[in-house]
PDB file of N, CA and C in Angstrom:
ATOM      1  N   UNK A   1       3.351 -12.976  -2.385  1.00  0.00           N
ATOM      2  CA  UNK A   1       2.842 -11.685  -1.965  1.00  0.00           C
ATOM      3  C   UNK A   1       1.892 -11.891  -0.796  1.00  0.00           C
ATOM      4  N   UNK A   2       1.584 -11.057   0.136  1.00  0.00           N
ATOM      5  CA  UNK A   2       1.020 -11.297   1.056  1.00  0.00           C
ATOM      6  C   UNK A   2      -0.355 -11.262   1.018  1.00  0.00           C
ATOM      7  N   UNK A   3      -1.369 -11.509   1.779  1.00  0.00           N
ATOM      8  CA  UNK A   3      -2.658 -11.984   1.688  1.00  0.00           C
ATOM      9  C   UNK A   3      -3.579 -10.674   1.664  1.00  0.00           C
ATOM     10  N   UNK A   4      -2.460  -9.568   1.980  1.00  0.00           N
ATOM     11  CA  UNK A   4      -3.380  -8.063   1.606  1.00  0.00           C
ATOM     12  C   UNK A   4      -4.318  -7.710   0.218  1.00  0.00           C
ATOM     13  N   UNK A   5      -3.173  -8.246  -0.197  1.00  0.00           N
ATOM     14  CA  UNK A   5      -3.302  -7.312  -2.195  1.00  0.00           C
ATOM     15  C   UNK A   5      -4.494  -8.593  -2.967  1.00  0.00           C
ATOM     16  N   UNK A   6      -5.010  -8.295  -3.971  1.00  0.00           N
ATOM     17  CA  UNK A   6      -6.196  -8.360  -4.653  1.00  0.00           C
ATOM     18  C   UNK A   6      -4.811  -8.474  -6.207  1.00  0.00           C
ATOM     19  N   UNK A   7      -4.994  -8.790  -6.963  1.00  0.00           N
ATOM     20  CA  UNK A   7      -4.596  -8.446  -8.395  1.00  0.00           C
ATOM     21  C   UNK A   7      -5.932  -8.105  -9.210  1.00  0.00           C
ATOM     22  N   UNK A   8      -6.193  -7.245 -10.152  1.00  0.00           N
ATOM     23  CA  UNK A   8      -7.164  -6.931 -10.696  1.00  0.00           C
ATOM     24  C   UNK A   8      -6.472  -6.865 -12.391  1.00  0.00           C
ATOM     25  N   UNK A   9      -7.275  -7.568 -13.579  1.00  0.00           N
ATOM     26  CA  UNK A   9      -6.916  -7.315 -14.599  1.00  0.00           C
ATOM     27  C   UNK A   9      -7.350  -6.043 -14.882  1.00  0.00           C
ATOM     28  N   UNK A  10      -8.564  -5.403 -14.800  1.00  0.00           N
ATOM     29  CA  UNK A  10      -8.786  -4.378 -15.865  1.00  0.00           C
ATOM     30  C   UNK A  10      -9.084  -3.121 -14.789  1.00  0.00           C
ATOM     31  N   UNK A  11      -8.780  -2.225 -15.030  1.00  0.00           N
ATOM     32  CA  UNK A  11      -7.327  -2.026 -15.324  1.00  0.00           C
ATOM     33  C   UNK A  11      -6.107  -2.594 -14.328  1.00  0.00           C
ATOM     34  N   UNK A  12      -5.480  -3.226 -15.272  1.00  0.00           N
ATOM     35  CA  UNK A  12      -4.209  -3.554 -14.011  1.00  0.00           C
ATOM     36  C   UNK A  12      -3.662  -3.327 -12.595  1.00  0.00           C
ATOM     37  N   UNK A  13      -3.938  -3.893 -11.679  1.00  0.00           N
ATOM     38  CA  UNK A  13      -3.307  -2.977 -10.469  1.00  0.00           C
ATOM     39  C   UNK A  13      -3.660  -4.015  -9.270  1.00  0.00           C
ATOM     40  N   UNK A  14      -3.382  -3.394  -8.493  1.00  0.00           N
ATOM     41  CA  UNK A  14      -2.936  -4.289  -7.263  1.00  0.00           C
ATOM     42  C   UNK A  14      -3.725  -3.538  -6.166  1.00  0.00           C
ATOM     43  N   UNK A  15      -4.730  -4.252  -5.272  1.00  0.00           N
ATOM     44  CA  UNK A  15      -5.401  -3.676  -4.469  1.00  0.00           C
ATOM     45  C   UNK A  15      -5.229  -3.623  -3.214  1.00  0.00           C
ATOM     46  N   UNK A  16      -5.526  -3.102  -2.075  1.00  0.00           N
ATOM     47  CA  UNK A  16      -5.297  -3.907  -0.732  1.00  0.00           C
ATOM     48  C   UNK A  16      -6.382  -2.658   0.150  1.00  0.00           C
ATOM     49  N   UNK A  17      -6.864  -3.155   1.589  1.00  0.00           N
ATOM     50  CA  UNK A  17      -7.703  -2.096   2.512  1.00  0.00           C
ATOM     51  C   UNK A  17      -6.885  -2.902   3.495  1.00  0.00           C
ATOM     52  N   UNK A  18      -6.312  -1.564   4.570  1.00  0.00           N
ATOM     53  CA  UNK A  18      -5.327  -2.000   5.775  1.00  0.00           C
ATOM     54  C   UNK A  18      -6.271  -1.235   6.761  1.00  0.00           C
ATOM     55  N   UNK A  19      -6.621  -2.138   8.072  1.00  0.00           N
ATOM     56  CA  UNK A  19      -7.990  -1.218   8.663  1.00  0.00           C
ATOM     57  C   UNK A  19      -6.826  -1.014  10.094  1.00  0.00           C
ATOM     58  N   UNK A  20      -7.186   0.153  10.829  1.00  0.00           N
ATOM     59  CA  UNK A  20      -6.682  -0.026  11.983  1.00  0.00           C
ATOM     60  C   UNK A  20      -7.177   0.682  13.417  1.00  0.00           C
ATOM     61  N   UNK A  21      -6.916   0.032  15.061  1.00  0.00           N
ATOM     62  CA  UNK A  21      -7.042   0.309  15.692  1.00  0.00           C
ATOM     63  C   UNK A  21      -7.475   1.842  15.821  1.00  0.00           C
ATOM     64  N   UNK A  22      -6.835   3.161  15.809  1.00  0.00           N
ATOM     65  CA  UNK A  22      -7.353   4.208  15.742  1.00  0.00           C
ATOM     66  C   UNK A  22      -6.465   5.045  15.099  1.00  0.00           C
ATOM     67  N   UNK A  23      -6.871   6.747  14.762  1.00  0.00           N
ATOM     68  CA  UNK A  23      -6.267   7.586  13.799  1.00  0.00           C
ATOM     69  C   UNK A  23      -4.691   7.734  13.883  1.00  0.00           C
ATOM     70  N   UNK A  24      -4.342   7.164  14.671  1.00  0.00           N
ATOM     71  CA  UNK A  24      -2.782   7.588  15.235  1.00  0.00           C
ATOM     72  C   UNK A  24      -1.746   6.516  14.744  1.00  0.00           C
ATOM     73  N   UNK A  25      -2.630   5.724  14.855  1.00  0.00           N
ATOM     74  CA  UNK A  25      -1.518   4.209  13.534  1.00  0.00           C
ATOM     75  C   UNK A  25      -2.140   4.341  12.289  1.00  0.00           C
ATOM     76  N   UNK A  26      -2.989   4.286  11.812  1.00  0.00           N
ATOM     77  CA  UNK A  26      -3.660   4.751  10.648  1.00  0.00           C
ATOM     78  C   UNK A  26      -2.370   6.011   9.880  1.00  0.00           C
ATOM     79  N   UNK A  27      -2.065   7.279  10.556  1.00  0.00           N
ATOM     80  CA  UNK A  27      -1.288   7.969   9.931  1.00  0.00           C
ATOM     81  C   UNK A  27       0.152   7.476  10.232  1.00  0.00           C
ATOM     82  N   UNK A  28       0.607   6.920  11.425  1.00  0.00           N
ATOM     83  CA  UNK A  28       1.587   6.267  10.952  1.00  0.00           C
ATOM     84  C   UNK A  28       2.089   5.361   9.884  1.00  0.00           C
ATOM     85  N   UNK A  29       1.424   4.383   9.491  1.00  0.00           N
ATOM     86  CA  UNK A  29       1.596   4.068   8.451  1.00  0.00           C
ATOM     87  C   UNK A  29       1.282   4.515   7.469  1.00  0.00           C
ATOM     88  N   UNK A  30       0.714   5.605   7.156  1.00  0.00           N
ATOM     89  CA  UNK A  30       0.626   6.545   6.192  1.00  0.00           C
ATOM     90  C   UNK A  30       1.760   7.532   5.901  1.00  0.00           C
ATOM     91  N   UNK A  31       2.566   7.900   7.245  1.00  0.00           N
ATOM     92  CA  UNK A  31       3.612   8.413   6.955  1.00  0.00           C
ATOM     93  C   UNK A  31       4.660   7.134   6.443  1.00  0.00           C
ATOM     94  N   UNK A  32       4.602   6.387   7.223  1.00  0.00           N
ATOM     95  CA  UNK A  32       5.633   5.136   6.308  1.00  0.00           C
ATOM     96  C   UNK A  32       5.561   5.051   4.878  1.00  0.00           C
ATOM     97  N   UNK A  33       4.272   4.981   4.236  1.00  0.00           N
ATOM     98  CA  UNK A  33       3.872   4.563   2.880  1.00  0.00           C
ATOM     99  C   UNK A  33       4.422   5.404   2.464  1.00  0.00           C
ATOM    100  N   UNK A  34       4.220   7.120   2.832  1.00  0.00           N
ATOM    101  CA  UNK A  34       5.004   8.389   1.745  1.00  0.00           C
ATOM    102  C   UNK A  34       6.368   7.932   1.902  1.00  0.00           C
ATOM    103  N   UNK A  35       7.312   7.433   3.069  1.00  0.00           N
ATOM    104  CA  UNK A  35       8.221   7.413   2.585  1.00  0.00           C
ATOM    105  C   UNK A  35       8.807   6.469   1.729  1.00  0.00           C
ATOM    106  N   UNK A  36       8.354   5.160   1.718  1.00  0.00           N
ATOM    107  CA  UNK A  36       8.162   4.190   0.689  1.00  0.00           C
ATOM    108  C   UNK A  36       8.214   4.308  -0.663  1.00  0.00           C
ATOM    109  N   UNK A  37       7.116   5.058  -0.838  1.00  0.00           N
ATOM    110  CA  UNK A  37       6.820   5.705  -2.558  1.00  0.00           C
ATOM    111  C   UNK A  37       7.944   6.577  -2.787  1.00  0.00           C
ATOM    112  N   UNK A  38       8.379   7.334  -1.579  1.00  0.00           N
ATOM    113  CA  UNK A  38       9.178   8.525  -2.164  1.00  0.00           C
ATOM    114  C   UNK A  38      10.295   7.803  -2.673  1.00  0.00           C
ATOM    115  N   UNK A  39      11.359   6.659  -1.983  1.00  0.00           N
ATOM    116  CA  UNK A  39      11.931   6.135  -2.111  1.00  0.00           C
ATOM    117  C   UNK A  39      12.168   5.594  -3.532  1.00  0.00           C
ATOM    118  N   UNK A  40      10.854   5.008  -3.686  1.00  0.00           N
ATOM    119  CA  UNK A  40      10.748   3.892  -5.044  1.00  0.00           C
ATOM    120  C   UNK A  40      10.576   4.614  -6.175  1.00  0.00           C
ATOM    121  N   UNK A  41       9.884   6.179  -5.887  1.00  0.00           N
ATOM    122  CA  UNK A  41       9.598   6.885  -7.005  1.00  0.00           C
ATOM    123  C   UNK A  41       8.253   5.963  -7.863  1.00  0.00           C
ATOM    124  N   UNK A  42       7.858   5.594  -6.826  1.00  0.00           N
ATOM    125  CA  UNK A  42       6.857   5.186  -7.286  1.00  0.00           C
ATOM    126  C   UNK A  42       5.173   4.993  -5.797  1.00  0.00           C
ATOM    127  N   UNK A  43       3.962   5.506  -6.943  1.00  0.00           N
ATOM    128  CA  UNK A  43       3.201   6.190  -5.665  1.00  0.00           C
ATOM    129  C   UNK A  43       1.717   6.027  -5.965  1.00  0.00           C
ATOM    130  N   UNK A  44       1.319   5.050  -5.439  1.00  0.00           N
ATOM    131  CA  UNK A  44       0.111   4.406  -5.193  1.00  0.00           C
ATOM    132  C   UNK A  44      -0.977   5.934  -4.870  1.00  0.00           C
ATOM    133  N   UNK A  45      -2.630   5.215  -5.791  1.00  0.00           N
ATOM    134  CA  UNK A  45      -3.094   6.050  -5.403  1.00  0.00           C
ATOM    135  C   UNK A  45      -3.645   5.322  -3.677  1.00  0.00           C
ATOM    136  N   UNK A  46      -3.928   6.603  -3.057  1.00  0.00           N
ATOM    137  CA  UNK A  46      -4.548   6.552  -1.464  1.00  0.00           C
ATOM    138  C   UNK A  46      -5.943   7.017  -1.070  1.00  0.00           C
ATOM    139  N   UNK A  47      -6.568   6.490  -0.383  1.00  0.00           N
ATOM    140  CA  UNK A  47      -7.961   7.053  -0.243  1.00  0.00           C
ATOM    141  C   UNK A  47      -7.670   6.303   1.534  1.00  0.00           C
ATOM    142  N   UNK A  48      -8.509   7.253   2.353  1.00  0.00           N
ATOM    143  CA  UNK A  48      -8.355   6.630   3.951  1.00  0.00           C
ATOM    144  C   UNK A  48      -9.768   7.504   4.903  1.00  0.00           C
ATOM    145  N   UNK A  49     -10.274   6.882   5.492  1.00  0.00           N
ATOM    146  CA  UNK A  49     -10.620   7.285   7.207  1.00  0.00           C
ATOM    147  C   UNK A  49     -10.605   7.172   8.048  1.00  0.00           C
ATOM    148  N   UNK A  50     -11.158   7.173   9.145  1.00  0.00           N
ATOM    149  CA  UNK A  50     -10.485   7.376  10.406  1.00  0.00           C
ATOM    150  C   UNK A  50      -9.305   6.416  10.867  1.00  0.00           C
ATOM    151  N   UNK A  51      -9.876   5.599  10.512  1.00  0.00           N
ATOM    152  CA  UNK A  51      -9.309   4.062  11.100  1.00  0.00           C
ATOM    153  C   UNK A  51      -8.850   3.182   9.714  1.00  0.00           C
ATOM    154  N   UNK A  52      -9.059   3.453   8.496  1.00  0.00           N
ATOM    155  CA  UNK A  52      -9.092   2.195   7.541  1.00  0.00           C
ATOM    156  C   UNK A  52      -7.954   3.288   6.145  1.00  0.00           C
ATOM    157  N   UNK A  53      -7.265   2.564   5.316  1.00  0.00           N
ATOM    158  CA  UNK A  53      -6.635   3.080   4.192  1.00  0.00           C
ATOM    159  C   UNK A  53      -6.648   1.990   3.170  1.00  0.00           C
ATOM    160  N   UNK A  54      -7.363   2.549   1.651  1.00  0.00           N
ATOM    161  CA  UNK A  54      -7.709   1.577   1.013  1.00  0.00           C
ATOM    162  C   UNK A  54      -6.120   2.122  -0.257  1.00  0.00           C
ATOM    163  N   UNK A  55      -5.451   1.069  -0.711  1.00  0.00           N
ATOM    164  CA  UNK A  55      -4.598   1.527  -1.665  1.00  0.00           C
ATOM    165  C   UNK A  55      -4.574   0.524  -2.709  1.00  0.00           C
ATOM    166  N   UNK A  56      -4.264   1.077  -3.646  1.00  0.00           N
ATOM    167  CA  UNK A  56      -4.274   1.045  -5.397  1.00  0.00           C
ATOM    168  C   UNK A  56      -3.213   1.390  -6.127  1.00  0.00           C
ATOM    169  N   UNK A  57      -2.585   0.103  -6.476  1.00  0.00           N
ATOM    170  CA  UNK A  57      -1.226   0.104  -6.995  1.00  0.00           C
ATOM    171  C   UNK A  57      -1.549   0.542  -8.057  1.00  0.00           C
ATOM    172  N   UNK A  58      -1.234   0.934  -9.926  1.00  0.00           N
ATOM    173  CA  UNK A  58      -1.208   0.539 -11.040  1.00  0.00           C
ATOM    174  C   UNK A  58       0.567   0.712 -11.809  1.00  0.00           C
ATOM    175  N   UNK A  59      -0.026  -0.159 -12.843  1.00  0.00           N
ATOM    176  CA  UNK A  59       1.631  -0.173 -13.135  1.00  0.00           C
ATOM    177  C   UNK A  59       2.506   1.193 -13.102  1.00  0.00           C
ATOM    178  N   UNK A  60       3.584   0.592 -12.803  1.00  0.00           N
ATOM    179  CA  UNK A  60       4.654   1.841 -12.890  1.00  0.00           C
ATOM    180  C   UNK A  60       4.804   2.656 -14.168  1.00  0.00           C
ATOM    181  N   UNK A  61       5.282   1.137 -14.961  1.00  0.00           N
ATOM    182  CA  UNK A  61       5.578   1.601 -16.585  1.00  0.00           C
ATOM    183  C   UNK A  61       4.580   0.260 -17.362  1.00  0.00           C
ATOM    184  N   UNK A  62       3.896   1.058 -18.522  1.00  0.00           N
ATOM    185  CA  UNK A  62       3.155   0.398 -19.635  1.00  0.00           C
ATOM    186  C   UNK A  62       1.690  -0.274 -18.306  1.00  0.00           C
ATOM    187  N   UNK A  63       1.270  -1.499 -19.171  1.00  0.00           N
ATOM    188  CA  UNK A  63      -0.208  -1.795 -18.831  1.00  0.00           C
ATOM    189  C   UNK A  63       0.423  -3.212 -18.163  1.00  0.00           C
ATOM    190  N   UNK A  64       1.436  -3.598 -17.370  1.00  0.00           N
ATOM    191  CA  UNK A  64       1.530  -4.827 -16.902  1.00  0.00           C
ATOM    192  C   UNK A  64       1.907  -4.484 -15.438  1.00  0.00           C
ATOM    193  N   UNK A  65       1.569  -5.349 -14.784  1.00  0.00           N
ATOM    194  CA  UNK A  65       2.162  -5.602 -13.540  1.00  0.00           C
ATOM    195  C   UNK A  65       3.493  -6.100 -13.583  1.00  0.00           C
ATOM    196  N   UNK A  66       4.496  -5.303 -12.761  1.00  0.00           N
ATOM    197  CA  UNK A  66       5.910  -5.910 -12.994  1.00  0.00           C
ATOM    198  C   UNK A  66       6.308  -6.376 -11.413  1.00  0.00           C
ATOM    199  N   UNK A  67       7.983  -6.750 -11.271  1.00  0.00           N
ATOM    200  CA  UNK A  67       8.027  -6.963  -9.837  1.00  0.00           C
ATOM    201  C   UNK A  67       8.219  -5.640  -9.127  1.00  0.00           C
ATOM    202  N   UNK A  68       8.240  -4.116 -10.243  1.00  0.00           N
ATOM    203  CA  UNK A  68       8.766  -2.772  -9.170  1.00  0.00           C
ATOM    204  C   UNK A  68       6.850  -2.696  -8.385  1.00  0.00           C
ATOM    205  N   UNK A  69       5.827  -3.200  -9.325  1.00  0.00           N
ATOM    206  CA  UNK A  69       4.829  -2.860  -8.514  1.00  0.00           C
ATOM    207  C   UNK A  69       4.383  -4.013  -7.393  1.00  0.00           C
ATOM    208  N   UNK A  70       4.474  -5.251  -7.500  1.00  0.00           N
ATOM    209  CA  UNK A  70       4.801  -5.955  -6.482  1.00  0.00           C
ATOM    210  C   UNK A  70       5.562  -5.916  -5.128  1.00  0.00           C
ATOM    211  N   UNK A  71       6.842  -5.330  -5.509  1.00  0.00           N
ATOM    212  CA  UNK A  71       8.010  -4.916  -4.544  1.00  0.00           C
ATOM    213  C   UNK A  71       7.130  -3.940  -3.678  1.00  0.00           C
ATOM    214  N   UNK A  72       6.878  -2.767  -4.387  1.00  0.00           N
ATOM    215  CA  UNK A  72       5.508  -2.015  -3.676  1.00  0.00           C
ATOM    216  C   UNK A  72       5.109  -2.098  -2.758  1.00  0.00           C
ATOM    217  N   UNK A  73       3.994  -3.211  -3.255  1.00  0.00           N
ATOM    218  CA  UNK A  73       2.761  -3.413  -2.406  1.00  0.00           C
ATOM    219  C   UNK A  73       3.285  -4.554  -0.971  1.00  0.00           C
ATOM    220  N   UNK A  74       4.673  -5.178  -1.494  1.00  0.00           N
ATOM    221  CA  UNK A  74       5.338  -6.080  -0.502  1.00  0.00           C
ATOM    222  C   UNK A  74       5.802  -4.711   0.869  1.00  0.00           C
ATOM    223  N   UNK A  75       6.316  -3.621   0.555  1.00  0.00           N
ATOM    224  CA  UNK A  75       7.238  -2.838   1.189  1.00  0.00           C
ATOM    225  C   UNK A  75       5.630  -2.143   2.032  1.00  0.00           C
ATOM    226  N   UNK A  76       4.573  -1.958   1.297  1.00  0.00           N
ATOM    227  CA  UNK A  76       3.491  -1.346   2.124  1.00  0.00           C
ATOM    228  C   UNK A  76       3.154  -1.921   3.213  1.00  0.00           C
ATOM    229  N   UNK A  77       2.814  -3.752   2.604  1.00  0.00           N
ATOM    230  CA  UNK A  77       2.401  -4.374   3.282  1.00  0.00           C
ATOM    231  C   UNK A  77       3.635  -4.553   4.927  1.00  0.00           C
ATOM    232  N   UNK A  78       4.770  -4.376   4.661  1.00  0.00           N
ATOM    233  CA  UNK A  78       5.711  -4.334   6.027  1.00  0.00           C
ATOM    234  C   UNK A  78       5.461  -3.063   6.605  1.00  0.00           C
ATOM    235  N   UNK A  79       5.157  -2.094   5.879  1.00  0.00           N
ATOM    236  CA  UNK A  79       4.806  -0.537   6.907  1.00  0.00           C
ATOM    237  C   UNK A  79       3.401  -1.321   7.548  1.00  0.00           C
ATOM    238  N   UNK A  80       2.810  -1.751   6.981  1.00  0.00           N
ATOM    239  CA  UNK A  80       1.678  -2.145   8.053  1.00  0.00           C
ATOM    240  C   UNK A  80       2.009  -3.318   9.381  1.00  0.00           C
ATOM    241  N   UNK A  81       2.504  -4.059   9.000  1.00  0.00           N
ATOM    242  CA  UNK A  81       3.167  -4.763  10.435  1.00  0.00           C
ATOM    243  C   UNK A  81       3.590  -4.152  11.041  1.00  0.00           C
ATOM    244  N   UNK A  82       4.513  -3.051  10.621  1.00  0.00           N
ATOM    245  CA  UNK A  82       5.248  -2.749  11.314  1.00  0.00           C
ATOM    246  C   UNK A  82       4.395  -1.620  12.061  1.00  0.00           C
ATOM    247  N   UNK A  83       3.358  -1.222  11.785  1.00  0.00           N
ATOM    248  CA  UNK A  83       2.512  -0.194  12.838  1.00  0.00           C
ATOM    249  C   UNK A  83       1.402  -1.122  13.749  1.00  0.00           C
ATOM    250  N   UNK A  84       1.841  -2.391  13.346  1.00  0.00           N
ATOM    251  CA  UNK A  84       0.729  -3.004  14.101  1.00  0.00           C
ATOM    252  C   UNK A  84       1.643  -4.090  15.105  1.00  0.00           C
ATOM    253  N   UNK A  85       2.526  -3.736  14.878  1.00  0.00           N
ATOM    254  CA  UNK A  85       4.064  -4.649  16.099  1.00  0.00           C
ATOM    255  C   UNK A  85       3.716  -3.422  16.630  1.00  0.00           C
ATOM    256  N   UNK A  86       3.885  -2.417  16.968  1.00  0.00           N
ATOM    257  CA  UNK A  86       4.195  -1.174  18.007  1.00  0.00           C
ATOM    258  C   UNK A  86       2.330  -0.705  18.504  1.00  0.00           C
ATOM    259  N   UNK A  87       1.371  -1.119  18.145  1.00  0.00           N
ATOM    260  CA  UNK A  87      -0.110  -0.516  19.104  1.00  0.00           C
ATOM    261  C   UNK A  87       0.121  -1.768  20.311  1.00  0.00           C
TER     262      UNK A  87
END
């Protein structure tokens, strides 16, 4: 997994803060992430400002980390390259 995410036991979940250049890649990859989740049917909570988006995996199903929430935080972590290949 990439060097973004945090694992946290209690409560379970997977952490990461993606900071960026200014508001205009910031929501790009914010629009990436919705489509991500929409995809996976699965949907991280989000908190963000101007420049920075902090996200918070928790399990999909039951109290474990599986590979659908890994896969996740792997597929987030490429919306963020991928807004930071194009500034």
């Amino acid at each position: 997994m990439s060097d973004f995410w945090k694992t946290k036991k209690r409560p379970p979940s997977l952490e990461a803060r993606f900071e960026f250049d200014d508001y205009d890649s910031m929501r790009d990859f914010l629009d990436d992430l919705a489509d991500v989740a929409e995809e996976r049917d699965h949907h991280p909570n989000i908190s963000f400002g101007r420049t920075h988006a902090s996200i918070v995996i928790y399990p999909k199903e039951g109290n474990t980390l599986s590979d659908v929430d890994f896969e996740l935080a792997e597929s987030i972590s490429d919306c963020f390259n991928k807004v930071l290949s194009q500034s």
